[in-house]
Protein backbone atom coordinates (compact mmCIF):
# COMPACT_ATOMS: atom_id res chain seq x y z
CA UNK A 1 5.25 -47.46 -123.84
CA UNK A 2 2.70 -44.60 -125.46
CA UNK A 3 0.95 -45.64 -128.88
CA UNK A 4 -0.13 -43.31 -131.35
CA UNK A 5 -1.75 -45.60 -133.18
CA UNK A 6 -5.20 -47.32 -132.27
CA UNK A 7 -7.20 -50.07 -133.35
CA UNK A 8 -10.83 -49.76 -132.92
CA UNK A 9 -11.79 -54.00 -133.18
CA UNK A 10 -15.57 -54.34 -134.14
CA UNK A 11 -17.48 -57.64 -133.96
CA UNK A 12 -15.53 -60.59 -133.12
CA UNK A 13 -12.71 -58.30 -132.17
CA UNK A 14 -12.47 -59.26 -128.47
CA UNK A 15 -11.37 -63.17 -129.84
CA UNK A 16 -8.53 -61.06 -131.13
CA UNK A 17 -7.77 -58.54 -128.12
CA UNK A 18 -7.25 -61.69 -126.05
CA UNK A 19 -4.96 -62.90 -128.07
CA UNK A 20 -2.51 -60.28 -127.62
CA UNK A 21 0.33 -61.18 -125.59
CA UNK A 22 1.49 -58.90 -122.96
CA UNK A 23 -0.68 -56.35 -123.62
CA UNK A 24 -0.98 -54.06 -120.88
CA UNK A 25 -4.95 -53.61 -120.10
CA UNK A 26 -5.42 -49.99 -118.87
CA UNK A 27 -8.32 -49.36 -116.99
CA UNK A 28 -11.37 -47.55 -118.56
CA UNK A 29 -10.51 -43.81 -119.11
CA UNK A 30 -12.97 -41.28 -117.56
CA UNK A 31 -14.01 -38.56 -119.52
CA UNK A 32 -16.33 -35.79 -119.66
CA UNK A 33 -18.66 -38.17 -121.20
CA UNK A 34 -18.04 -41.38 -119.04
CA UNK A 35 -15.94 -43.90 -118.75
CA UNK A 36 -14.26 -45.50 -121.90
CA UNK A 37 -14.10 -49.14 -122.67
CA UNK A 38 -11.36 -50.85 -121.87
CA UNK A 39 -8.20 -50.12 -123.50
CA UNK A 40 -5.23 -52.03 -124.29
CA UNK A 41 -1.38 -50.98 -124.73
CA UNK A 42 0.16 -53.72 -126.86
CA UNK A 43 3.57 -54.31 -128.90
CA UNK A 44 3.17 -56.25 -131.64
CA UNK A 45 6.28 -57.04 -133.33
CA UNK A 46 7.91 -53.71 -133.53
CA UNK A 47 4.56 -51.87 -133.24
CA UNK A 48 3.10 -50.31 -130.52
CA UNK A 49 -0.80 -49.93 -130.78
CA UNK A 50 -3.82 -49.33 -128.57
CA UNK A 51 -6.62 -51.45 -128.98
CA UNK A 52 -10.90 -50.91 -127.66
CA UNK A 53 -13.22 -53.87 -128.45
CA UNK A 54 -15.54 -51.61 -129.05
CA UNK A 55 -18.44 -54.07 -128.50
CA UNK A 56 -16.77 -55.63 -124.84
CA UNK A 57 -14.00 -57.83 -124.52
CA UNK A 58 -15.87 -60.80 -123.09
CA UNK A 59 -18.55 -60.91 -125.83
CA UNK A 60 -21.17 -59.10 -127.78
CA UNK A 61 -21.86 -57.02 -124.84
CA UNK A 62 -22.79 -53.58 -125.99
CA UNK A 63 -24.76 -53.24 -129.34
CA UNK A 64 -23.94 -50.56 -131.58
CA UNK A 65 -26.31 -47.99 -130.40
CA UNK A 66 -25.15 -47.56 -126.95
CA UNK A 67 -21.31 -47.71 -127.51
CA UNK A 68 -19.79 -44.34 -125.61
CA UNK A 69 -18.39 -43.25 -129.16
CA UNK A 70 -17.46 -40.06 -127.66
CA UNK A 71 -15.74 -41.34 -124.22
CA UNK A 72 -13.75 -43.99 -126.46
CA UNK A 73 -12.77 -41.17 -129.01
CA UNK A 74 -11.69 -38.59 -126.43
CA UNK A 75 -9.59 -41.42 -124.14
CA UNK A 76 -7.63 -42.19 -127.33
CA UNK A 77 -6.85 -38.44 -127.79
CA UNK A 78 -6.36 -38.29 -124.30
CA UNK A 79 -3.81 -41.13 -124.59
CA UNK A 80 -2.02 -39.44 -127.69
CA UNK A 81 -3.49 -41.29 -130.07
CA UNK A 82 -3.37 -39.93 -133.84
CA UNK A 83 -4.36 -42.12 -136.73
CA UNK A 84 -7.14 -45.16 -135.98
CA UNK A 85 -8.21 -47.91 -138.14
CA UNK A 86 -11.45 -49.46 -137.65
CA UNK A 87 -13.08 -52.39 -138.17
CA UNK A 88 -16.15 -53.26 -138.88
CA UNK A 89 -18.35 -56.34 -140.85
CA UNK A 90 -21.23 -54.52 -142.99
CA UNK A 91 -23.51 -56.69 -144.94
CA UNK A 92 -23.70 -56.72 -148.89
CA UNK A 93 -26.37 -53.89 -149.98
CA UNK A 94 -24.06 -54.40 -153.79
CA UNK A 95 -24.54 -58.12 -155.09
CA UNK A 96 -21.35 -58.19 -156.62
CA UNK A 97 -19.62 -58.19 -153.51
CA UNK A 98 -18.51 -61.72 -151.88
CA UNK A 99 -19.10 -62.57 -148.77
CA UNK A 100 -15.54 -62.47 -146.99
CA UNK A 101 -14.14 -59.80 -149.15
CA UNK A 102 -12.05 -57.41 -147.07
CA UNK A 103 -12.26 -53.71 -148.36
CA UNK A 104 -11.60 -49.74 -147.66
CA UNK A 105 -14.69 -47.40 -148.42
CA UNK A 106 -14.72 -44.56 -149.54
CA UNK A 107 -17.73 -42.32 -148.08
CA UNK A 108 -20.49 -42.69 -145.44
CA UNK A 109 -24.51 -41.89 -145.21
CA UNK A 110 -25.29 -41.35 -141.54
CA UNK A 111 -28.75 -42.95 -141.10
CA UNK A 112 -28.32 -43.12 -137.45
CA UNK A 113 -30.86 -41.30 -134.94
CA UNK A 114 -30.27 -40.11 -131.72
CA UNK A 115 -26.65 -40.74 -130.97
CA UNK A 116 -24.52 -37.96 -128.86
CA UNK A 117 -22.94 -37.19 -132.40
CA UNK A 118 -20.35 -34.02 -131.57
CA UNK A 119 -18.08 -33.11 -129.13
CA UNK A 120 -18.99 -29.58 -129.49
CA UNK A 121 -22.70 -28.86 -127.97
CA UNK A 122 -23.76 -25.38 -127.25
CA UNK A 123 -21.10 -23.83 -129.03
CA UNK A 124 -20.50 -22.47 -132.63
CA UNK A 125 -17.83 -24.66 -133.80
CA UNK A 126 -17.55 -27.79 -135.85
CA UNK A 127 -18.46 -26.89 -139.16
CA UNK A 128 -15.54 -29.18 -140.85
CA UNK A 129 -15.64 -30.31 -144.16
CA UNK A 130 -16.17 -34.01 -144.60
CA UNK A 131 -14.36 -34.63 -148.23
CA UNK A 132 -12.43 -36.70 -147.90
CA UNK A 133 -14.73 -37.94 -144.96
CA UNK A 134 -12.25 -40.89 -144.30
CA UNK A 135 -8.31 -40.65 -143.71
CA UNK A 136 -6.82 -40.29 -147.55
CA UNK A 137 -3.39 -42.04 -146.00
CA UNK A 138 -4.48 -44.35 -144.36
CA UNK A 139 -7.12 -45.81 -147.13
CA UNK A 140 -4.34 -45.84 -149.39
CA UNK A 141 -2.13 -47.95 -146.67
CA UNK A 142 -5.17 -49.91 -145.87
CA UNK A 143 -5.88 -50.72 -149.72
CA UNK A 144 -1.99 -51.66 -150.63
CA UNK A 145 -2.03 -54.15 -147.30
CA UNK A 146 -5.39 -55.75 -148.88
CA UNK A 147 -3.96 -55.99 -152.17
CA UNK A 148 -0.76 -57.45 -151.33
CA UNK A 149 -3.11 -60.34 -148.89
CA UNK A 150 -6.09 -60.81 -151.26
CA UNK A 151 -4.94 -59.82 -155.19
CA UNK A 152 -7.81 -56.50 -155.20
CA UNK A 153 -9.27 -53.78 -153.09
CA UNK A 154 -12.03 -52.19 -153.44
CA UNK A 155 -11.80 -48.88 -152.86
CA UNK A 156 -15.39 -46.87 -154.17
CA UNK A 157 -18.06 -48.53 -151.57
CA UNK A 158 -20.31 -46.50 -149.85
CA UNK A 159 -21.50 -47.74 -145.87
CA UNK A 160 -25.08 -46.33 -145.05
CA UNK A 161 -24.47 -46.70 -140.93
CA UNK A 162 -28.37 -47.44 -139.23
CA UNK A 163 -29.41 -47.12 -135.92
CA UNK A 164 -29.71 -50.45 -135.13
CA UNK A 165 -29.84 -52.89 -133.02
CA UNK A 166 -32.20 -54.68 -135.48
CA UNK A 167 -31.74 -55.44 -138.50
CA UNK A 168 -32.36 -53.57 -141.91
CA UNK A 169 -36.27 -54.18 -143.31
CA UNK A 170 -36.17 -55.11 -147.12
CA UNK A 171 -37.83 -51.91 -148.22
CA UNK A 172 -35.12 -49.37 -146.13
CA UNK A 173 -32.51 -51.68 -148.20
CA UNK A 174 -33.72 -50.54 -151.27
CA UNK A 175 -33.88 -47.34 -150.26
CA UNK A 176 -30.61 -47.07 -149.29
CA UNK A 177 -29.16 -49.01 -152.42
CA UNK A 178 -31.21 -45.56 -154.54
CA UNK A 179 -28.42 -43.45 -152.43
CA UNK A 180 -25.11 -45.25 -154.27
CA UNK A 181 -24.56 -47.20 -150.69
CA UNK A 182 -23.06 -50.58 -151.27
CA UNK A 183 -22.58 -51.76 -147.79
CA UNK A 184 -24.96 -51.67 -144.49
CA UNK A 185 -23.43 -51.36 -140.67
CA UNK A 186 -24.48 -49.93 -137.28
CA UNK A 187 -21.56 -48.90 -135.97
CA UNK A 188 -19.14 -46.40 -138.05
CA UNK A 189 -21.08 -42.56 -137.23
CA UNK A 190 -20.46 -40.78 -135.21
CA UNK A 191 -17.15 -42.82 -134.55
CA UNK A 192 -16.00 -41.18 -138.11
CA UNK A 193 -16.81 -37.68 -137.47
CA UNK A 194 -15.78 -37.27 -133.47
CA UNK A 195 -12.24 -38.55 -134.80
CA UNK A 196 -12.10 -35.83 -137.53
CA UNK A 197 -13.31 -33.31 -134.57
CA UNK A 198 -10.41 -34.02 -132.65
CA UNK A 199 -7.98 -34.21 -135.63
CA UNK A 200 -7.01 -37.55 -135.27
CA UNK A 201 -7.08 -40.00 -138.51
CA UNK A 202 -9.80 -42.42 -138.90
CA UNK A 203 -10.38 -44.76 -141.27
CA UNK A 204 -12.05 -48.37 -141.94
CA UNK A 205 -11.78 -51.73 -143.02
CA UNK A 206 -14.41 -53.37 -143.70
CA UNK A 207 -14.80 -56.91 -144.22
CA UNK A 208 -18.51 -58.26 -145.85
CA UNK A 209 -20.50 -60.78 -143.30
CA UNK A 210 -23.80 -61.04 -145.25
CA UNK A 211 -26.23 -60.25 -148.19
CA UNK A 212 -28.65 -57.03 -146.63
CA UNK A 213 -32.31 -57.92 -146.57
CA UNK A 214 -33.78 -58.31 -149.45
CA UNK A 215 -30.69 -58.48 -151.65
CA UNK A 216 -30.80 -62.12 -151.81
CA UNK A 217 -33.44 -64.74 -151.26
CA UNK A 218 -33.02 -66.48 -147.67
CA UNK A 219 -36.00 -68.06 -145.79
CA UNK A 220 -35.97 -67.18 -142.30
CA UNK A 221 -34.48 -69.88 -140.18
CA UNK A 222 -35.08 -69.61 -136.20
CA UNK A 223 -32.08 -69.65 -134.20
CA UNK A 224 -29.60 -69.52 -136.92
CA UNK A 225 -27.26 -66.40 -136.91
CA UNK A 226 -29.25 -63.70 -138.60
CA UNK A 227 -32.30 -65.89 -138.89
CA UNK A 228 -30.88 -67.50 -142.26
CA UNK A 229 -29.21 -64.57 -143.78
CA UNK A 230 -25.89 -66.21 -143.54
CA UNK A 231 -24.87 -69.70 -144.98
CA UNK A 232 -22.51 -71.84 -143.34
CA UNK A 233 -20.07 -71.65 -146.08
CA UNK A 234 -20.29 -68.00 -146.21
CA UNK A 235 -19.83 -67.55 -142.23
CA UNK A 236 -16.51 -70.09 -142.99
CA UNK A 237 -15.53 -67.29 -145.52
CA UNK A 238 -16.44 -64.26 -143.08
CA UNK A 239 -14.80 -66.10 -140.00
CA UNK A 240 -11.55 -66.65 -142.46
CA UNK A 241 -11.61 -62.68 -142.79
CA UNK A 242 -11.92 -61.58 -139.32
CA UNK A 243 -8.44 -63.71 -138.81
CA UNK A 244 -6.57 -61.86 -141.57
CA UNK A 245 -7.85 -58.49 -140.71
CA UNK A 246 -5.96 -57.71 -138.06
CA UNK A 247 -2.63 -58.56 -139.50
CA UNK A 248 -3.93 -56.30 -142.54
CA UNK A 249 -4.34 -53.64 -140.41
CA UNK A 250 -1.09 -53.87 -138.54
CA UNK A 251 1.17 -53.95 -142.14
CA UNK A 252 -0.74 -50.85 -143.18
CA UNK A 253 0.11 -49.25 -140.01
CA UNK A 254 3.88 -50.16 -140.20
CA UNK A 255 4.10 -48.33 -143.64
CA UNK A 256 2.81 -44.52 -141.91
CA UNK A 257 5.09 -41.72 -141.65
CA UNK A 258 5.66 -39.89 -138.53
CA UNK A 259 4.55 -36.54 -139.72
CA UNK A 260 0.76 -36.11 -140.70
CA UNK A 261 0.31 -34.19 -143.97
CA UNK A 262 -3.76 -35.33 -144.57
CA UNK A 263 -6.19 -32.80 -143.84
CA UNK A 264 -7.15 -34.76 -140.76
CA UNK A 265 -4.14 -33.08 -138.96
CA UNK A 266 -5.93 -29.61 -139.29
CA UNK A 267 -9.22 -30.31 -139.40
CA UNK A 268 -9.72 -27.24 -136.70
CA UNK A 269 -7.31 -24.75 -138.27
CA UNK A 270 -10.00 -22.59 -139.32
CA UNK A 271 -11.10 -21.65 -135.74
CA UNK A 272 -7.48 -22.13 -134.29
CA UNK A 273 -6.21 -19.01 -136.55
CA UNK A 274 -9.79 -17.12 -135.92
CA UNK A 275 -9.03 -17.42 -131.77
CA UNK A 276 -12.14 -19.53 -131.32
CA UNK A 277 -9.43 -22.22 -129.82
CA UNK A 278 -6.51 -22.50 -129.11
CA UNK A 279 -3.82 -25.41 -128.34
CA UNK A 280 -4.92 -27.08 -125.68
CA UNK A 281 -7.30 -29.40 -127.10
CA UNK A 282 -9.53 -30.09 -124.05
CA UNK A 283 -11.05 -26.47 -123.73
CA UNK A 284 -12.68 -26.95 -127.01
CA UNK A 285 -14.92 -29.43 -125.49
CA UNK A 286 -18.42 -28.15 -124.30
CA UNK A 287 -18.24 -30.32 -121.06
């Protein structure tokens, strides 16, 4: 059974991966930049995915900073992998949005410092266009999925991906919010652009877990989740989310053609028809 489509399961995703009957668990890929998490090879229905919990499958075992973005990306190529969807659960930077609501965005600001960002060091390639940064086929998949589950999609939020592991200060929320971002995560760059590298499709869901710092008024509660940035009603309404998500995901994916058409396909074409490449994917790496 080979897959060529992934799913990249964020926080709470390994509750999900162990659900998955039969799934074939393939031991971690190694790559020129380590070893890969854990992948699994699963038919679902009459869909055959591959799925990383890109945080651990036991647990929140790897925060976002130190996920091998570019070992998972390049076993998943490796594997023949060519369109991923994503998950992730941003907080609220936009008051409008409700906590729980699922949604595609639609561009990314990469606050994130110090991650291995590109597969290309030391050489002079990689200079690809990010418009439209995310998959255009798959967002429009992913938003007719929502929309048939929840009534609405938006479709015009901005994520503003920080370094993490701790949490946004009130002031760098603000900041953001005066750069059009709507939603705040840790984990979505360089994930995004090592995809688009390799020409595979990459795009997110996102579902919202929480009002950012600052947005609205919490006291800080010890030992609660988040320190009293989250309600109980409002983790009810995010846990309710990360239980439809998947099965979002999955319709969108049954709707995609075989052939690629999206500028994702040929992100590289530019250097293929100049020589600097050529077919064989792996020899454009700098490793």
């Amino acid at each position: 059974m080979v897959a060529r489509h992934a799913i990249i399961a964020g926080s709470q995703g390994y509750r999900w991966v162990h659900r998955l009957g039969g799934a074939a668990v393939l031991e971690p890929i190694r790559t020129p930049f380590g070893l890969s998490a854990t992948i699994r090879l699963a038919l679902v229905g009459d869909l055959e995915v591959m799925v990383i919990s890109r945080h651990g499958e036991s647990g929140y075992e790897v925060s976002a900073p130190f996920v091998n973005y570019r070992a998972n990306i390049w076993a998943l190529k490796e594997l023949g992998v060519e369109r991923i969807v994503s998950w992730s659960g941003p907080g609220a930077i936009d008051p409008g949005l409700a906590i729980g609501e699922i949604l595609v965005p639609v561009d990314i600001v990469d606050e994130t410092r110090g991650r291995p960002s590109t597969f290309f060091e030391g050489r002079g390639i990689g200079f690809i266009r990010q418009n439209p940064v995310f998959c255009p086929d798959l967002a429009e998949r992913l938003r007719r999925a929502i929309e048939t589950r929840q009534g609405q999609c938006r479709t015009g939020d901005v994520y503003v991906c920080t370094q993490g592991p701790r949490l946004e200060t009130a002031a760098e929320i603000r900041k953001f919010a005066t750069f059009g971002a709507t939603l705040v995560g840790m984990t979505l760059a360089p994930e995004a652009f090592l995809a688009r590298e390799l020409e595979i499709c990459y795009c997110p869901i996102c579902y919202v877990t929480n009002y950012a710092e600052g947005v609205v008024d919490r006291p800080y509660q010890s030992g609660e989740l988040f320190e009293g940035m989250l309600t109980q009603e409002e983790k009810s309404k995010a846990d309710a989310a990360i239980e439809i998500l998947p099965e979002i995901i999955l319709d969108a994916l049954r709707t995609v053609p075989d052939q690629r058409t999206c500028p994702c396909a040929r992100s590289m074409e530019r250097y293929r028809r100049r020589g600097d490449i050529g077919d064989d994917w792996r020899s454009w790496i700098s490793k």
